[in-house]
N, C-alpha and C. Protein backbone atom coordinates (compact mmCIF):
# COMPACT_ATOMS: atom_id res chain seq x y z
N UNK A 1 3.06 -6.18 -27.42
CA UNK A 1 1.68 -5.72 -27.29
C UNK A 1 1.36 -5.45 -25.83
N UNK A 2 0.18 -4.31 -25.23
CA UNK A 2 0.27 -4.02 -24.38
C UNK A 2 -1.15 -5.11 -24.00
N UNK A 3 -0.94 -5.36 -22.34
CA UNK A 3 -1.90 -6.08 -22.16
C UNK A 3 -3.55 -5.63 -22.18
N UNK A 4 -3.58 -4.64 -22.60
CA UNK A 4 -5.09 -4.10 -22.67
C UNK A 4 -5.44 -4.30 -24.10
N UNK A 5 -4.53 -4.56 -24.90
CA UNK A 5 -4.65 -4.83 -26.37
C UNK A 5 -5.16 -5.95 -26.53
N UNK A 6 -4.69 -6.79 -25.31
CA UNK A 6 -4.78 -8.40 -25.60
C UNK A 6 -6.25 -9.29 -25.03
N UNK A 7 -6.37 -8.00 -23.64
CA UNK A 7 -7.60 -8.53 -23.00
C UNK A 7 -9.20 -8.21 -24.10
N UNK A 8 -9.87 -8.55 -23.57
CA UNK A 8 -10.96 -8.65 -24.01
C UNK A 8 -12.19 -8.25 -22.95
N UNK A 9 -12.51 -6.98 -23.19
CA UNK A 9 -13.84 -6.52 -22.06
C UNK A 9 -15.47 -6.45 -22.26
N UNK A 10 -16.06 -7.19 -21.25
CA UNK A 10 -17.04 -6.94 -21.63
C UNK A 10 -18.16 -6.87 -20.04
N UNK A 11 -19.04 -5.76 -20.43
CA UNK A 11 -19.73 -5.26 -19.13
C UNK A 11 -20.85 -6.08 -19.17
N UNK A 12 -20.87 -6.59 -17.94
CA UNK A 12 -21.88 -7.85 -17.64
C UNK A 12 -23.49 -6.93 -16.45
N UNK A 13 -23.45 -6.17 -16.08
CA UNK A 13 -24.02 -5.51 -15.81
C UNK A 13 -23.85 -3.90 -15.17
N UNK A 14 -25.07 -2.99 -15.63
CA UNK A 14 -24.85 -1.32 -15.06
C UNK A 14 -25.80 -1.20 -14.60
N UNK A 15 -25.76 -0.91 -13.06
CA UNK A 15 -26.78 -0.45 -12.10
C UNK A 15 -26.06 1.16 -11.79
N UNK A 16 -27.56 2.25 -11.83
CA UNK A 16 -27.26 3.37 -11.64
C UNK A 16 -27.66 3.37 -10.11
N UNK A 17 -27.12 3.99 -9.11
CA UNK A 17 -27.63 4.19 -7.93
C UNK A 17 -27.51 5.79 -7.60
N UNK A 18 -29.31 6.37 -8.12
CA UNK A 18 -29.08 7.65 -8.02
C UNK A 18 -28.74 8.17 -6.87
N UNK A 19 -29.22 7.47 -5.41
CA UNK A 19 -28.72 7.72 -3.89
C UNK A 19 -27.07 8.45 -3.65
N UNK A 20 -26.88 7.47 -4.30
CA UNK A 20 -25.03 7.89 -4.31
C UNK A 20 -24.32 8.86 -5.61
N UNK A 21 -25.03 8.94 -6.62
CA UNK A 21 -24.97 9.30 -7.71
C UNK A 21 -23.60 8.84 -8.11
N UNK A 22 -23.84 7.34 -8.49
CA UNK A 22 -22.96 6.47 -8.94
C UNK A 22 -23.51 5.33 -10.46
N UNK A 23 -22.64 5.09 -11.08
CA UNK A 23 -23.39 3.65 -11.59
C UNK A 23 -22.28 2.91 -11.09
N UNK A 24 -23.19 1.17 -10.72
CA UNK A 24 -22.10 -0.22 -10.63
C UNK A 24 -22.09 -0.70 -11.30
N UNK A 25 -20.94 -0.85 -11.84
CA UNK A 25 -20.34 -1.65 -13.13
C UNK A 25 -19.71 -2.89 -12.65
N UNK A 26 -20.07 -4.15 -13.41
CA UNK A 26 -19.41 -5.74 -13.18
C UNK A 26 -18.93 -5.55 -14.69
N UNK A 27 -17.64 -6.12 -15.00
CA UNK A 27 -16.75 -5.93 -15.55
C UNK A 27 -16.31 -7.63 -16.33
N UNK A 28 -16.84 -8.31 -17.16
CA UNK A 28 -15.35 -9.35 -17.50
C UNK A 28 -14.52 -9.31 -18.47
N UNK A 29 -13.41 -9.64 -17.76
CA UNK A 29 -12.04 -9.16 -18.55
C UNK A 29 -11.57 -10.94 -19.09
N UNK A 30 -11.65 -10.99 -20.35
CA UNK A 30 -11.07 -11.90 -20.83
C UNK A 30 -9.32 -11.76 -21.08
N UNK A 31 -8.35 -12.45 -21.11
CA UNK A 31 -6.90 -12.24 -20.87
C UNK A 31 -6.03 -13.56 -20.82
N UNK A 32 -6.46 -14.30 -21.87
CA UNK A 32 -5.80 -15.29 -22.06
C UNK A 32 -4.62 -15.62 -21.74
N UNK A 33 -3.41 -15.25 -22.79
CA UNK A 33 -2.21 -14.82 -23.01
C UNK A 33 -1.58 -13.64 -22.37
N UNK A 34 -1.91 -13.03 -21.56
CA UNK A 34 -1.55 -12.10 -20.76
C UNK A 34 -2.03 -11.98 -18.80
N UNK A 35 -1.60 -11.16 -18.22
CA UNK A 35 -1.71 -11.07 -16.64
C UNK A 35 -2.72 -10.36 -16.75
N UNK A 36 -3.43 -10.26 -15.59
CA UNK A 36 -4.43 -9.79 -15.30
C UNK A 36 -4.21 -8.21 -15.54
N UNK A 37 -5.52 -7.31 -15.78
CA UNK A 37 -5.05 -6.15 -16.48
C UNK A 37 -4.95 -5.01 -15.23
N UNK A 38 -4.80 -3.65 -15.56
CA UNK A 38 -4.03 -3.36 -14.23
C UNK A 38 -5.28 -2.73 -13.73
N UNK A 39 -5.61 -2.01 -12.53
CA UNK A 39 -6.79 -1.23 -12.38
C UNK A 39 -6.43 0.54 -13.28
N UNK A 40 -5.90 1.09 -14.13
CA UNK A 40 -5.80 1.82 -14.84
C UNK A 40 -6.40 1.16 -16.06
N UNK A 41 -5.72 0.26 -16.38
CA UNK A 41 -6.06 -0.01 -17.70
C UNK A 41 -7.69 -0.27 -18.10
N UNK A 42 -8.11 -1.04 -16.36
CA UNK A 42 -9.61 -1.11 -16.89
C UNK A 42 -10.32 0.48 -16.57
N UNK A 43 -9.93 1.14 -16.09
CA UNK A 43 -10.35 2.45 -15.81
C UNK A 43 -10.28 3.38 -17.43
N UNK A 44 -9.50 3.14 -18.05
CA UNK A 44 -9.10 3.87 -19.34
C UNK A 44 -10.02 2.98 -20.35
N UNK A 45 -10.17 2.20 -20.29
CA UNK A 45 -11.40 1.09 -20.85
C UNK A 45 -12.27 1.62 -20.90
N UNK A 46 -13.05 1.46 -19.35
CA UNK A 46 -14.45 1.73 -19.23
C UNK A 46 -14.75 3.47 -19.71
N UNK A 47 -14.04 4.42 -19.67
CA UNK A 47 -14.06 5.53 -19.62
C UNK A 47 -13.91 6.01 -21.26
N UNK A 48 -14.12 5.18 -22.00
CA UNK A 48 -14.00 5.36 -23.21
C UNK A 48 -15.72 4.73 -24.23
N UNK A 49 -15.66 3.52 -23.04
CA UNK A 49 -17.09 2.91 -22.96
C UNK A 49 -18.31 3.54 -22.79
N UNK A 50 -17.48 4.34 -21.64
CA UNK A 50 -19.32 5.35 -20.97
C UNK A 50 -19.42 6.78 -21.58
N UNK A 51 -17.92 7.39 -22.25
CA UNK A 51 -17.74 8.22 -22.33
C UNK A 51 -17.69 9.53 -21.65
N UNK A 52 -16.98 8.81 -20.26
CA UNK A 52 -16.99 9.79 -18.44
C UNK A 52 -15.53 9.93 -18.78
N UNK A 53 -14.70 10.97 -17.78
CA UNK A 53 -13.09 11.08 -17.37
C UNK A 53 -13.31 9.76 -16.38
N UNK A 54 -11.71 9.98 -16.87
CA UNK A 54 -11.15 9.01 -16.06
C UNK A 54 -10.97 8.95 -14.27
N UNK A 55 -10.92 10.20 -14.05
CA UNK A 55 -10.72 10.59 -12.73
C UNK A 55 -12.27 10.44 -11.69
N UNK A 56 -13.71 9.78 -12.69
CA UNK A 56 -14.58 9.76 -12.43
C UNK A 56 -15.08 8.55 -11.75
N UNK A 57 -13.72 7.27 -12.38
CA UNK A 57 -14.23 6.04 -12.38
C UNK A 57 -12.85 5.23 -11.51
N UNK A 58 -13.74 4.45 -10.61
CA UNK A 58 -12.80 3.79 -8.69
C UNK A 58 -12.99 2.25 -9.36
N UNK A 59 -11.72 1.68 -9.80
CA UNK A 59 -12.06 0.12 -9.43
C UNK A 59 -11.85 -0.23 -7.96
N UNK A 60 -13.21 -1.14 -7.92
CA UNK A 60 -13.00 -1.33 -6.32
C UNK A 60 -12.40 -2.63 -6.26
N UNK A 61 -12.57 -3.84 -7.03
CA UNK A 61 -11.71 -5.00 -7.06
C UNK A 61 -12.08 -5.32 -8.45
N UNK A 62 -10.36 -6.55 -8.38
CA UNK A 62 -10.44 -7.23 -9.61
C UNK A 62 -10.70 -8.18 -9.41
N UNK A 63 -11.22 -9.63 -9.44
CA UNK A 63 -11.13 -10.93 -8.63
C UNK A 63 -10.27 -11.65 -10.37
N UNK A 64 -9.31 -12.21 -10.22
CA UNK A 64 -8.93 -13.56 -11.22
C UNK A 64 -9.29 -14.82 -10.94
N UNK A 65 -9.91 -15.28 -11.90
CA UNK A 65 -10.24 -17.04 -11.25
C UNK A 65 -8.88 -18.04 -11.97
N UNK A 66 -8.95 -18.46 -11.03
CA UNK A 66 -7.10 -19.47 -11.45
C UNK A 66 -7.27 -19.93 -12.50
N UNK A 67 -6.53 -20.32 -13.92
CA UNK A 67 -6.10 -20.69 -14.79
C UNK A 67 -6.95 -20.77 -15.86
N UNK A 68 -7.82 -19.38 -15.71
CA UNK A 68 -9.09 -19.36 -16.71
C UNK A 68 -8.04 -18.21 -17.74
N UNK A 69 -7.58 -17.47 -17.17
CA UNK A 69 -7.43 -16.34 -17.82
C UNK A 69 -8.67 -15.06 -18.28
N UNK A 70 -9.71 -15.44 -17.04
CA UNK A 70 -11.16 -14.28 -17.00
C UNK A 70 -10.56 -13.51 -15.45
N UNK A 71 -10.95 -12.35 -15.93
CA UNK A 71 -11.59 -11.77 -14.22
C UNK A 71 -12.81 -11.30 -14.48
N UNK A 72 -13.37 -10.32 -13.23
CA UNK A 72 -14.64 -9.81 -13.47
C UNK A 72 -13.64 -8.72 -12.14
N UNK A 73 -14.44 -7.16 -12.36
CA UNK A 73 -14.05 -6.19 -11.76
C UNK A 73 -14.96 -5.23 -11.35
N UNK A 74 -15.52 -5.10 -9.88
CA UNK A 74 -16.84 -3.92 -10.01
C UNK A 74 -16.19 -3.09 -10.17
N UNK A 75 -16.99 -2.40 -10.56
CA UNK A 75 -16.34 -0.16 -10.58
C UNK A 75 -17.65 0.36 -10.54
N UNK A 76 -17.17 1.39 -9.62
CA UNK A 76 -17.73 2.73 -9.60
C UNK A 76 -17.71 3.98 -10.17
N UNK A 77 -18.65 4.22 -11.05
CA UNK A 77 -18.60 5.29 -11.73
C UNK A 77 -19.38 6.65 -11.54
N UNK A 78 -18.96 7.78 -11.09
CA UNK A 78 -19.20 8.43 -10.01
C UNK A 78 -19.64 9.91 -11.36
N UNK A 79 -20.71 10.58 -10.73
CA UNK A 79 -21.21 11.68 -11.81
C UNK A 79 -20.28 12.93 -11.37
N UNK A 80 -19.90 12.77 -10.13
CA UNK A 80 -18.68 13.83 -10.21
C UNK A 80 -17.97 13.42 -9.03
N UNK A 81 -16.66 13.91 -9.80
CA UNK A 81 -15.60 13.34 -8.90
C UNK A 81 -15.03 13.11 -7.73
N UNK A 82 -15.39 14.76 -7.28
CA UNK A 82 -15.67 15.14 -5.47
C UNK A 82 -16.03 14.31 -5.13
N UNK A 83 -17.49 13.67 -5.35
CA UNK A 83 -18.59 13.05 -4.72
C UNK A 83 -17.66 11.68 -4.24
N UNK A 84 -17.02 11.32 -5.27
CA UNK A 84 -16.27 10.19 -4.68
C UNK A 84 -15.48 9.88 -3.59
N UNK A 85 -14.77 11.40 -3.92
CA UNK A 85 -13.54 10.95 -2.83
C UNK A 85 -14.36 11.25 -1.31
N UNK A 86 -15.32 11.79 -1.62
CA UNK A 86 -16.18 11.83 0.02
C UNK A 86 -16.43 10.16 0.16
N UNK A 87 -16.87 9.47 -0.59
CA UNK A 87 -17.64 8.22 -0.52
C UNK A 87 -16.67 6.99 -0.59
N UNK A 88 -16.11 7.08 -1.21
CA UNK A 88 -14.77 6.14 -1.57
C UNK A 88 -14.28 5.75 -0.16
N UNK A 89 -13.47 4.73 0.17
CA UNK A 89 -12.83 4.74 1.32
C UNK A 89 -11.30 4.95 0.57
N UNK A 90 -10.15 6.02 1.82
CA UNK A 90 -9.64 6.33 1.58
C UNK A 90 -8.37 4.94 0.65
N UNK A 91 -8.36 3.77 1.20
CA UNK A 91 -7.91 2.66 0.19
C UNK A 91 -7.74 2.64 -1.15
N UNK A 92 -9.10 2.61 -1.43
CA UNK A 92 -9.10 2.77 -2.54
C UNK A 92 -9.28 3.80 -3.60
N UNK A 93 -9.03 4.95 -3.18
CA UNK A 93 -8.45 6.49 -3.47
C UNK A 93 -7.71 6.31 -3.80
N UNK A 94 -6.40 5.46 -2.73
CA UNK A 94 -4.86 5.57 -3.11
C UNK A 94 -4.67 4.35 -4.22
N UNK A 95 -5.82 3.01 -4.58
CA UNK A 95 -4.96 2.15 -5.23
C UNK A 95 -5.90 3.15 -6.51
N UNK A 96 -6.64 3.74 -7.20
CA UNK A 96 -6.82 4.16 -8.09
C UNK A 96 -6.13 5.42 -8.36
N UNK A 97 -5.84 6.25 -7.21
CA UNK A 97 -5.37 7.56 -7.85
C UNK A 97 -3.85 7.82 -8.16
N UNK A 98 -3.19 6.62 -8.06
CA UNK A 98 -1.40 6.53 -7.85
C UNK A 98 -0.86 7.64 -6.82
N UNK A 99 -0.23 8.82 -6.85
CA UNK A 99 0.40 9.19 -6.22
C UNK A 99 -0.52 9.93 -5.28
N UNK A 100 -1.37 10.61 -6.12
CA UNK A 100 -2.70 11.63 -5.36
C UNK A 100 -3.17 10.68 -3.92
N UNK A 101 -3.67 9.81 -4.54
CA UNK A 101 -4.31 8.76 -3.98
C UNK A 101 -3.52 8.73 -2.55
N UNK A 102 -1.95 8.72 -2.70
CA UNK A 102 -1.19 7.98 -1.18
C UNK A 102 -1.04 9.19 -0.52
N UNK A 103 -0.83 10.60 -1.67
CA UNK A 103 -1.08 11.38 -0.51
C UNK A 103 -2.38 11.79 0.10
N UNK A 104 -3.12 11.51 0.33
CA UNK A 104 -4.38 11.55 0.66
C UNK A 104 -4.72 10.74 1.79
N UNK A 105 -4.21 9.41 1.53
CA UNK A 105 -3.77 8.29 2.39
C UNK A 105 -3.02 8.85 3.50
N UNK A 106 -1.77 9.64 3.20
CA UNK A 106 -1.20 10.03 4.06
C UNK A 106 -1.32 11.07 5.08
N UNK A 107 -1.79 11.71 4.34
CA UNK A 107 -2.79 13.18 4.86
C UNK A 107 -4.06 12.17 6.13
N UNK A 108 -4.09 11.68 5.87
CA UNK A 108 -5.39 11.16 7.13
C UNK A 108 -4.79 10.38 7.86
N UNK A 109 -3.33 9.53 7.32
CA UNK A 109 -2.78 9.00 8.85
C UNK A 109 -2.36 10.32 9.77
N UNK A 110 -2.11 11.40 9.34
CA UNK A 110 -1.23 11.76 9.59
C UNK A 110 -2.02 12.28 10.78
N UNK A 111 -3.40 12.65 10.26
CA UNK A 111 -4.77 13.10 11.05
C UNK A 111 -5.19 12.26 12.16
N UNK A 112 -4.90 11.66 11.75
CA UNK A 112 -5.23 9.64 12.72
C UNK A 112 -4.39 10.16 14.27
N UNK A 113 -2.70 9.89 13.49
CA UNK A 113 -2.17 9.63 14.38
C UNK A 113 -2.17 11.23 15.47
N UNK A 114 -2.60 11.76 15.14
CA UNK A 114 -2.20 13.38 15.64
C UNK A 114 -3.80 13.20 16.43
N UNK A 115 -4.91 12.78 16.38
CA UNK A 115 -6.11 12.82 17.07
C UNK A 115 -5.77 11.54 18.36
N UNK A 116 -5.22 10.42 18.25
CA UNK A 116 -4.36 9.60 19.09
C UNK A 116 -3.63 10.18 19.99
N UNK A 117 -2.59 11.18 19.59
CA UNK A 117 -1.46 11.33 20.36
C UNK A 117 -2.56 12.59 21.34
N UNK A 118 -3.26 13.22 20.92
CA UNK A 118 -4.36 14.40 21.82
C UNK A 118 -5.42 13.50 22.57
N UNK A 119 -5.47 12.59 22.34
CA UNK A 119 -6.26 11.84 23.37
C UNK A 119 -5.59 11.27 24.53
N UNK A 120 -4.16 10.93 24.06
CA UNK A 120 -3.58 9.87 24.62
C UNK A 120 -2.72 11.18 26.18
N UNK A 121 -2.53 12.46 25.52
CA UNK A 121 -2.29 13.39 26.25
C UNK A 121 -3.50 14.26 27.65
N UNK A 122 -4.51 13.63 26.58
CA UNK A 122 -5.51 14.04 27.92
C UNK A 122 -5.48 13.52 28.63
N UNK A 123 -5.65 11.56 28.32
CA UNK A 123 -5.66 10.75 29.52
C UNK A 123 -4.56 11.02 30.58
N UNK A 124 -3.56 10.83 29.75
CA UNK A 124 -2.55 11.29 31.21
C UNK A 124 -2.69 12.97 32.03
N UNK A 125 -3.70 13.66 31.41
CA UNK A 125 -3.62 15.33 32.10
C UNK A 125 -2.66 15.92 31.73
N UNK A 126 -2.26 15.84 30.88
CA UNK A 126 -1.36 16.78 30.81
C UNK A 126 -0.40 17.78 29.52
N UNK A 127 -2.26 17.75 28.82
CA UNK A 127 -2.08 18.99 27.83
C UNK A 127 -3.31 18.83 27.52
N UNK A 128 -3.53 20.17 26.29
CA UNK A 128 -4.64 20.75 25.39
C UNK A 128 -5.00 19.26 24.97
């Protein structure tokens, strides 16, 4: 059995925050007999719950409390998807979006380190 079969969900509160055009979702995940569930699995959950895509909705954490077999998980559930990845920090882009996510991650070190190395060239004088 897969562990989303086994857990048990239930939404403990939904705050819409039209500012951000988001709702916050608190999440508890019952999971007795099984590991804590993955951040997909509660994403494919809730997204069946609200009846949004999946690509709409950011777990931002899971917390497990030791030897209960509960978590609780906020998420963000975003009215469109763009909007997120503007708002989102790039982190947690990459732990929700799997591969998209790291390149994205990577795409802004890459930005990082390349705005560093042009600073680090001025100080010494001696380039653009």
């Amino acid at each position: 059995m897969s562990p989303v079969s086994e857990a048990q969900f239930n939404i403990l509160s939904l705050r819409e925050n039209k500012l951000l055009g988001r709702k916050e979702v608190l999440v508890e995940i019952l999971h007795r007999k099984s590991s804590t569930p993955t951040r997909q699995s509660v994403r494919e959950w809730l997204a069946k719950q609200l009846g949004v895509e999946v690509d709409k909705i950011f777990v931002r954490k899971i917390k497990t409390e030791y030897g209960i077999g509960k978590s609780k998980a906020e998420v963000h559930v975003y009215t469109d998807g763009a909007l997120a990845r503007v708002i989102e920090p790039l982190y947690i882009l990459a732990r929700n979006l799997g591969e998209e996510g790291k390149k994205l991650l990577e795409e802004a070190r890459k930005r990082r380190n390349e705005r560093r190395e042009k600073r680090r060239r001025k100080k010494k004088g001696g380039g653009k």
